[in-house]
C-alpha atoms as a PDB file:
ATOM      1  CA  UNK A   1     172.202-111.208  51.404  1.00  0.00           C
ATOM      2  CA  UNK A   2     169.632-109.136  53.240  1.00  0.00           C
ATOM      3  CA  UNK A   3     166.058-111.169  53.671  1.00  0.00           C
ATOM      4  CA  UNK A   4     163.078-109.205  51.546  1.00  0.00           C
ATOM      5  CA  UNK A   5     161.350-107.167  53.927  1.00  0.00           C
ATOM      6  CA  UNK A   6     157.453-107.712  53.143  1.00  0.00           C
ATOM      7  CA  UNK A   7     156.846-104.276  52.328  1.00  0.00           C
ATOM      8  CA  UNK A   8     159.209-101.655  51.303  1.00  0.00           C
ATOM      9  CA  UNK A   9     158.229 -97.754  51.581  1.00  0.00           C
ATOM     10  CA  UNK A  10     160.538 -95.139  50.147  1.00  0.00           C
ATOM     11  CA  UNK A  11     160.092 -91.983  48.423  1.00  0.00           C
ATOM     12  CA  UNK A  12     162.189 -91.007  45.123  1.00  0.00           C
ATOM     13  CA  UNK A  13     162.779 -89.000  42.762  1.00  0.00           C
ATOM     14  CA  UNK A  14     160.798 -89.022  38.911  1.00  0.00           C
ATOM     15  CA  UNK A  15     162.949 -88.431  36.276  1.00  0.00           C
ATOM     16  CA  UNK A  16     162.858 -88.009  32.555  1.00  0.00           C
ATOM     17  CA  UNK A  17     165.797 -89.925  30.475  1.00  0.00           C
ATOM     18  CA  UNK A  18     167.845 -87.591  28.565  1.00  0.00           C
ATOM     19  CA  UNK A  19     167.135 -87.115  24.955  1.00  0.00           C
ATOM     20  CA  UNK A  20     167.405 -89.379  22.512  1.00  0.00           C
ATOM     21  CA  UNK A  21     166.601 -89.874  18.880  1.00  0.00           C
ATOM     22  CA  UNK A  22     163.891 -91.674  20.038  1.00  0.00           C
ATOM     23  CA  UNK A  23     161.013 -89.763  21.701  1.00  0.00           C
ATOM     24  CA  UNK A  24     159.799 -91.433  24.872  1.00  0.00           C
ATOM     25  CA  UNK A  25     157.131 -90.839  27.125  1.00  0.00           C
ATOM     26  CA  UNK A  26     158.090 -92.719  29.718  1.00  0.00           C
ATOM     27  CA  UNK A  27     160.191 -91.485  32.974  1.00  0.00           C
ATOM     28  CA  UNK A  28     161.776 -93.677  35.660  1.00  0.00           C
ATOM     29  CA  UNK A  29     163.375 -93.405  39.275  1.00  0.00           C
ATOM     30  CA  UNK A  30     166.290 -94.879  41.030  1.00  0.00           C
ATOM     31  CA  UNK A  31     165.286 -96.612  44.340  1.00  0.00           C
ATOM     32  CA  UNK A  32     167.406 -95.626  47.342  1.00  0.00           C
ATOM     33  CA  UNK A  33     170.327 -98.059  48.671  1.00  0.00           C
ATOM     34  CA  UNK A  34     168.255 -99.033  51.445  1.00  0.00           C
ATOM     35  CA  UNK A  35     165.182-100.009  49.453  1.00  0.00           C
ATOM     36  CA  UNK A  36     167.479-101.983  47.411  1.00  0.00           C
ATOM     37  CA  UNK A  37     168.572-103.829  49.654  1.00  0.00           C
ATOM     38  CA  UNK A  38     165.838-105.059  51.007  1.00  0.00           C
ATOM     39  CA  UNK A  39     165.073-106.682  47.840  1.00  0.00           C
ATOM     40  CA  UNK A  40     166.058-110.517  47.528  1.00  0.00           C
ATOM     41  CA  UNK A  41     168.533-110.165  44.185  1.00  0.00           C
ATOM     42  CA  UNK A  42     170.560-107.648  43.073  1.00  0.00           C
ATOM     43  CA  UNK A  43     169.549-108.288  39.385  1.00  0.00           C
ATOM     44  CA  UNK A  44     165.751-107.995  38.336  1.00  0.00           C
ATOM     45  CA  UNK A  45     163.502-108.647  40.441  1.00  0.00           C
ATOM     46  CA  UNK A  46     159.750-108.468  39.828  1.00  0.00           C
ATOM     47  CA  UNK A  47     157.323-106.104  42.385  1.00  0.00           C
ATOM     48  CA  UNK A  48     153.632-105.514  42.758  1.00  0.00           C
ATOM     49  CA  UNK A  49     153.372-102.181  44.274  1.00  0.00           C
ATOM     50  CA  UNK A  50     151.639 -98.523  44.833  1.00  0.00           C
ATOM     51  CA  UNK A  51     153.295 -95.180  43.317  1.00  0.00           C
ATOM     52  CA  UNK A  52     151.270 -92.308  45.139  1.00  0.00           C
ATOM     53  CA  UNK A  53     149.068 -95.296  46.178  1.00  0.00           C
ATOM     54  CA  UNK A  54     148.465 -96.782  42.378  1.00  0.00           C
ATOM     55  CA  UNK A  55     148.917 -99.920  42.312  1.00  0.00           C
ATOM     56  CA  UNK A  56     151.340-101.516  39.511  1.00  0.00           C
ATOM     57  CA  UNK A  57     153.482-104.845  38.789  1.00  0.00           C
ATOM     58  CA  UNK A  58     156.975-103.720  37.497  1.00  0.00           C
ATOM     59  CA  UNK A  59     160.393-105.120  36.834  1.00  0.00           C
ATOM     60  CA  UNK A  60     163.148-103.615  38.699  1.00  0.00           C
ATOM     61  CA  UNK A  61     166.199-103.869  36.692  1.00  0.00           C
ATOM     62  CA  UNK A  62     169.420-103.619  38.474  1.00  0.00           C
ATOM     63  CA  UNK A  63     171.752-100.134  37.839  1.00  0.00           C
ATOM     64  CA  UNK A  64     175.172-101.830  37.673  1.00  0.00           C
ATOM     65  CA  UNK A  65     175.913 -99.907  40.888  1.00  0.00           C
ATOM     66  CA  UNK A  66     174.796-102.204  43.254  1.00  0.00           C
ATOM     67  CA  UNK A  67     170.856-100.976  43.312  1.00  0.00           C
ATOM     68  CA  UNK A  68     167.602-100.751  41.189  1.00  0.00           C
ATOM     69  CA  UNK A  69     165.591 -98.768  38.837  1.00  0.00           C
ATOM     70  CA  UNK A  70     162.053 -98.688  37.533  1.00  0.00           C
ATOM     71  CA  UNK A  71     160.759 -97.658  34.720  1.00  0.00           C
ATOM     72  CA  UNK A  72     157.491 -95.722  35.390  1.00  0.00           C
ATOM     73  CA  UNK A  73     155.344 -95.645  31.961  1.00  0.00           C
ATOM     74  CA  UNK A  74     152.878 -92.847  30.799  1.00  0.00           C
ATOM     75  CA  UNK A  75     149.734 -94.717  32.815  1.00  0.00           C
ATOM     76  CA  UNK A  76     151.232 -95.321  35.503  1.00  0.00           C
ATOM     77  CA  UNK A  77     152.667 -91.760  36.043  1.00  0.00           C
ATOM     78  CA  UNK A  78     149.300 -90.509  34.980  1.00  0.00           C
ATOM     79  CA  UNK A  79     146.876 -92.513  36.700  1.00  0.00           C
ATOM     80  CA  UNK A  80     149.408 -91.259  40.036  1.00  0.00           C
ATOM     81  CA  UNK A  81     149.254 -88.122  39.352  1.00  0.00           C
ATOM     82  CA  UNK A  82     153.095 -87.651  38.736  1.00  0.00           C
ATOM     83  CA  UNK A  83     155.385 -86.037  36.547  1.00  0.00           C
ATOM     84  CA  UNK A  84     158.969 -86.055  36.002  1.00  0.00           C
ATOM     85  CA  UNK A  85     161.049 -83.827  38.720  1.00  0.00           C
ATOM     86  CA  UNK A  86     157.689 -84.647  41.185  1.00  0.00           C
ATOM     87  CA  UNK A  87     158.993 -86.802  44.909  1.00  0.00           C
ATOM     88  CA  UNK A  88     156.869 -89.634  44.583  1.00  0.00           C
ATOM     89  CA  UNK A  89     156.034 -92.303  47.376  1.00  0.00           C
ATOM     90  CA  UNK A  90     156.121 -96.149  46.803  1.00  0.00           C
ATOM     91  CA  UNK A  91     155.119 -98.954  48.615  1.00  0.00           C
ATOM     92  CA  UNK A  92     156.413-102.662  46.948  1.00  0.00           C
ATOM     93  CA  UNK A  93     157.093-106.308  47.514  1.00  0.00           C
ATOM     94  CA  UNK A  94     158.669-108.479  46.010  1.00  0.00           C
ATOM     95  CA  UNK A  95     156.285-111.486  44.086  1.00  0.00           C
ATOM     96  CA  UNK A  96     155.172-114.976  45.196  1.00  0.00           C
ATOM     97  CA  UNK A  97     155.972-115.861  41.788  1.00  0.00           C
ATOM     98  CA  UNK A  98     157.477-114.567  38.760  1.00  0.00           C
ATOM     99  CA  UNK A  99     155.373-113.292  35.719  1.00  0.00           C
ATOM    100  CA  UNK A 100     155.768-115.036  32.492  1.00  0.00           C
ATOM    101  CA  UNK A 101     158.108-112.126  30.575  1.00  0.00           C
ATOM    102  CA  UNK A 102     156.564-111.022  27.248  1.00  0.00           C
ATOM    103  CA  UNK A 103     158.368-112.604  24.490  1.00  0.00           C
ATOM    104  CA  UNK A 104     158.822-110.300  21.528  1.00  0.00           C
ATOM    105  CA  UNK A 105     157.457-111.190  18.327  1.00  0.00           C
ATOM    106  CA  UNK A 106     161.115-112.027  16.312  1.00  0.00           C
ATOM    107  CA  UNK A 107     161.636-114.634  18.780  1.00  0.00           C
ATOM    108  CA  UNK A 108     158.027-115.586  18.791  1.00  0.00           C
ATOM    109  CA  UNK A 109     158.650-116.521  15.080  1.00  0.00           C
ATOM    110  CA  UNK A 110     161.914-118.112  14.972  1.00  0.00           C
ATOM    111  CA  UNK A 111     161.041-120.503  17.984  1.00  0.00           C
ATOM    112  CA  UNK A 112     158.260-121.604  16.357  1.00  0.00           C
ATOM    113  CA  UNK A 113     160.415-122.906  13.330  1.00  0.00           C
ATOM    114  CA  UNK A 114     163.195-124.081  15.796  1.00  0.00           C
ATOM    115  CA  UNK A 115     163.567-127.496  16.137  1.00  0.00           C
ATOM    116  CA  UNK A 116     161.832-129.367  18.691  1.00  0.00           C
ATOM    117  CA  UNK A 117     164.282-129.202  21.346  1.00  0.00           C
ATOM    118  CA  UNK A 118     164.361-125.771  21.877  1.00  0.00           C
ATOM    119  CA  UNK A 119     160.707-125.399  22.577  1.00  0.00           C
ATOM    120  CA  UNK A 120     161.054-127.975  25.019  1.00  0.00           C
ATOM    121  CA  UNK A 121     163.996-126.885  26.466  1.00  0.00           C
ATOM    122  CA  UNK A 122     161.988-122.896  26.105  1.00  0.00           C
ATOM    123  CA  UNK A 123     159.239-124.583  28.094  1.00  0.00           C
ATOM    124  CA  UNK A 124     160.755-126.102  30.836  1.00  0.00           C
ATOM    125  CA  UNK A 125     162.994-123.151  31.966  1.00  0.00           C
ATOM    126  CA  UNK A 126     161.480-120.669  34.667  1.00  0.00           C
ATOM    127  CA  UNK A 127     160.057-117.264  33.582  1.00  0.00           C
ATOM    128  CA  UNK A 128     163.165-115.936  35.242  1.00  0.00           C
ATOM    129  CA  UNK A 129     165.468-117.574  32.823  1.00  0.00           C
ATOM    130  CA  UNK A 130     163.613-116.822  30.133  1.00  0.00           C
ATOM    131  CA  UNK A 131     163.141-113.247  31.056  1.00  0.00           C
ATOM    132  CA  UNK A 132     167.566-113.848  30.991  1.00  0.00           C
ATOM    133  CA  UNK A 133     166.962-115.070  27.347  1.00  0.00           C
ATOM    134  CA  UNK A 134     165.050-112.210  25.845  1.00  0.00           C
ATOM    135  CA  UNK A 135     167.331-109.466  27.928  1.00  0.00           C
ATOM    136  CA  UNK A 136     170.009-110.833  26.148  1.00  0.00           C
ATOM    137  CA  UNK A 137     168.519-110.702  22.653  1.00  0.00           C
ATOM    138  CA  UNK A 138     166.906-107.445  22.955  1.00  0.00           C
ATOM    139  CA  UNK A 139     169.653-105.741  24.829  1.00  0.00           C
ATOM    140  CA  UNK A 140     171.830-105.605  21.538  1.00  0.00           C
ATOM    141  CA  UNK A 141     172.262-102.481  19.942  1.00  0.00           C
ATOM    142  CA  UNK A 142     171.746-103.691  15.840  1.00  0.00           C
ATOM    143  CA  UNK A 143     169.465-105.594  14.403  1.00  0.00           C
ATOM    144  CA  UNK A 144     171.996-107.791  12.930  1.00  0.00           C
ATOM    145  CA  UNK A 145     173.613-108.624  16.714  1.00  0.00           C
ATOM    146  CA  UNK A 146     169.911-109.014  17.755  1.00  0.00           C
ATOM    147  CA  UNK A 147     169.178-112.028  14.751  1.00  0.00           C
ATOM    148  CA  UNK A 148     172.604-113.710  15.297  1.00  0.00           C
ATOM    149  CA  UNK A 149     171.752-113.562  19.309  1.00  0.00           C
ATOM    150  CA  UNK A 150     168.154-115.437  18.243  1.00  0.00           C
ATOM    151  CA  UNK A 151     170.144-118.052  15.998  1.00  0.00           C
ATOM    152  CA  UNK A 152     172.602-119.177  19.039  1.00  0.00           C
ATOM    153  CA  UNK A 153     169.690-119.039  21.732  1.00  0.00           C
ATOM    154  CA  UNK A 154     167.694-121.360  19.475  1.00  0.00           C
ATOM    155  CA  UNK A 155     171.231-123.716  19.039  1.00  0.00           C
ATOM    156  CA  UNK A 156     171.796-123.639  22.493  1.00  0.00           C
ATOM    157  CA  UNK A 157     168.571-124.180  23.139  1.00  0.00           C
ATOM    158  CA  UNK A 158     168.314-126.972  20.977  1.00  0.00           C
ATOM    159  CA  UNK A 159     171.544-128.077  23.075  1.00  0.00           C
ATOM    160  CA  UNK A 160     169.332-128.085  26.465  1.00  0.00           C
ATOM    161  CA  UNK A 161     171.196-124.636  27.335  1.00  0.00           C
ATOM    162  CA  UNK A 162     168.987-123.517  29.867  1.00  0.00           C
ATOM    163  CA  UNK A 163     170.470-119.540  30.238  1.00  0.00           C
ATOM    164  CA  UNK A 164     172.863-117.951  27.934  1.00  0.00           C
ATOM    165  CA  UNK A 165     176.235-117.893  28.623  1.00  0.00           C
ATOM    166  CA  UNK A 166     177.989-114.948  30.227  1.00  0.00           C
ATOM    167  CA  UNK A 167     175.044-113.015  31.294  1.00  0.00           C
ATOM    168  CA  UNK A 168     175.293-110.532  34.240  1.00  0.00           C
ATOM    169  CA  UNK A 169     172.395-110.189  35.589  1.00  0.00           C
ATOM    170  CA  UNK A 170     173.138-107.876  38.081  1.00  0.00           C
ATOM    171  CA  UNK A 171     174.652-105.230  35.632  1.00  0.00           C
ATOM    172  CA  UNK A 172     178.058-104.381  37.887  1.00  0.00           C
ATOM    173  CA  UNK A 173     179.930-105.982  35.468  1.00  0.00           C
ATOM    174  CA  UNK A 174     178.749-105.561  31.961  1.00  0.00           C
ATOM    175  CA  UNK A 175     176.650-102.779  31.232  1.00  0.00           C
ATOM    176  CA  UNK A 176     174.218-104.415  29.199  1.00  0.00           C
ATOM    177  CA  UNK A 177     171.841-104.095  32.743  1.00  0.00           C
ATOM    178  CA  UNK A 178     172.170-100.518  33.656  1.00  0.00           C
ATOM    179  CA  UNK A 179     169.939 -97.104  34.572  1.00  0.00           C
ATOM    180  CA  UNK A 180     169.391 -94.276  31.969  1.00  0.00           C
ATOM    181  CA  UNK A 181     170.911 -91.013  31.942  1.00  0.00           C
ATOM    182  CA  UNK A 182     168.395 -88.594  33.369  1.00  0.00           C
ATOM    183  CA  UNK A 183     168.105 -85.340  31.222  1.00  0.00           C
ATOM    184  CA  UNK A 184     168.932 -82.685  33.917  1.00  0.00           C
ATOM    185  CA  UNK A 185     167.183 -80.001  32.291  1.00  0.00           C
END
């Protein structure tokens, strides 16, 4: 794998996700190849960075093609001075060290109730594989999938499961890691 260069500079492409049910206000871009690979994972890596020199700490998630993507939220894009279709410039390096991943409130809850062994276990795993752990849970579609996700991480867990089974974090072979559609209109 190709050693993280200290400082990657690239220019790319905002772009709005196509449509949804859901209105969003955020937009994203896909880094080039050669960014990417500069990077030291092909799965999510976290960056502190510049976007038309604002700086920002972001989560690259991988595209399932081999590269990354970022989501760029409404403050960031404002506070650069970008919108979607606009060629933006980006300066960013990897982390010393991972950020603790937030943990969403359902999980929050049920851990808390969980037997003792899965807070220790929930304790003594990196930020990285608990960052694994929530992906999983929140990357189901229903709500149902989502609760019976929480109820076997908190059994395996509780087992001294560190990461949850089966997980690709690099998204090329499961697409539960992969970029949005961007609305081409």
């Amino acid at each position: 794998m190709t050693q993280p260069a200290s400082s990657i500079r690239f220019a790319a492409k905002l772009l709005r996700p196509k449509a949804t049910a859901k209105a969003v206000s955020w937009t994203f871009l896909i880094l080039p190849k050669a960014a990417s690979a500069k990077l030291p994972s092909r799965s999510m890596t976290s960056v502190n960075g510049t976007l038309n020199g604002f700086p920002f700490q972001a989560t690259l998630e991988p595209d399932g093609k081999g590269s990354h993507w970022l989501k760029v939220d409404k403050k960031i894009r404002e506070s650069a001075g970008a919108e979607a279709g606009d060629l933006v410039a980006l300066e960013i390096a990897p982390v010393a060290v991972e950020p603790e991943p937030k943990m969403p409130d359902d999980l929050r809850k049920v851990l808390a109730a969980a037997p003792p062994k899965a807070s220790e276990t929930w304790l003594d795993i990196t930020p990285l594989a608990r960052r694994d752990w929530i992906h999983w849970i929140t990357s189901a579609k229903r709500e149902e999938t989502r609760a019976k996700r929480i109820d076997v991480a908190i059994s395996k867990l509780s087992a001294g499961d560190r990461r949850p089974c089966c997980f690709d974090r690099s998204g090329m072979y499961s697409k539960s890691l992969s970029c949005p559609v961007a609305d081409d209109t």
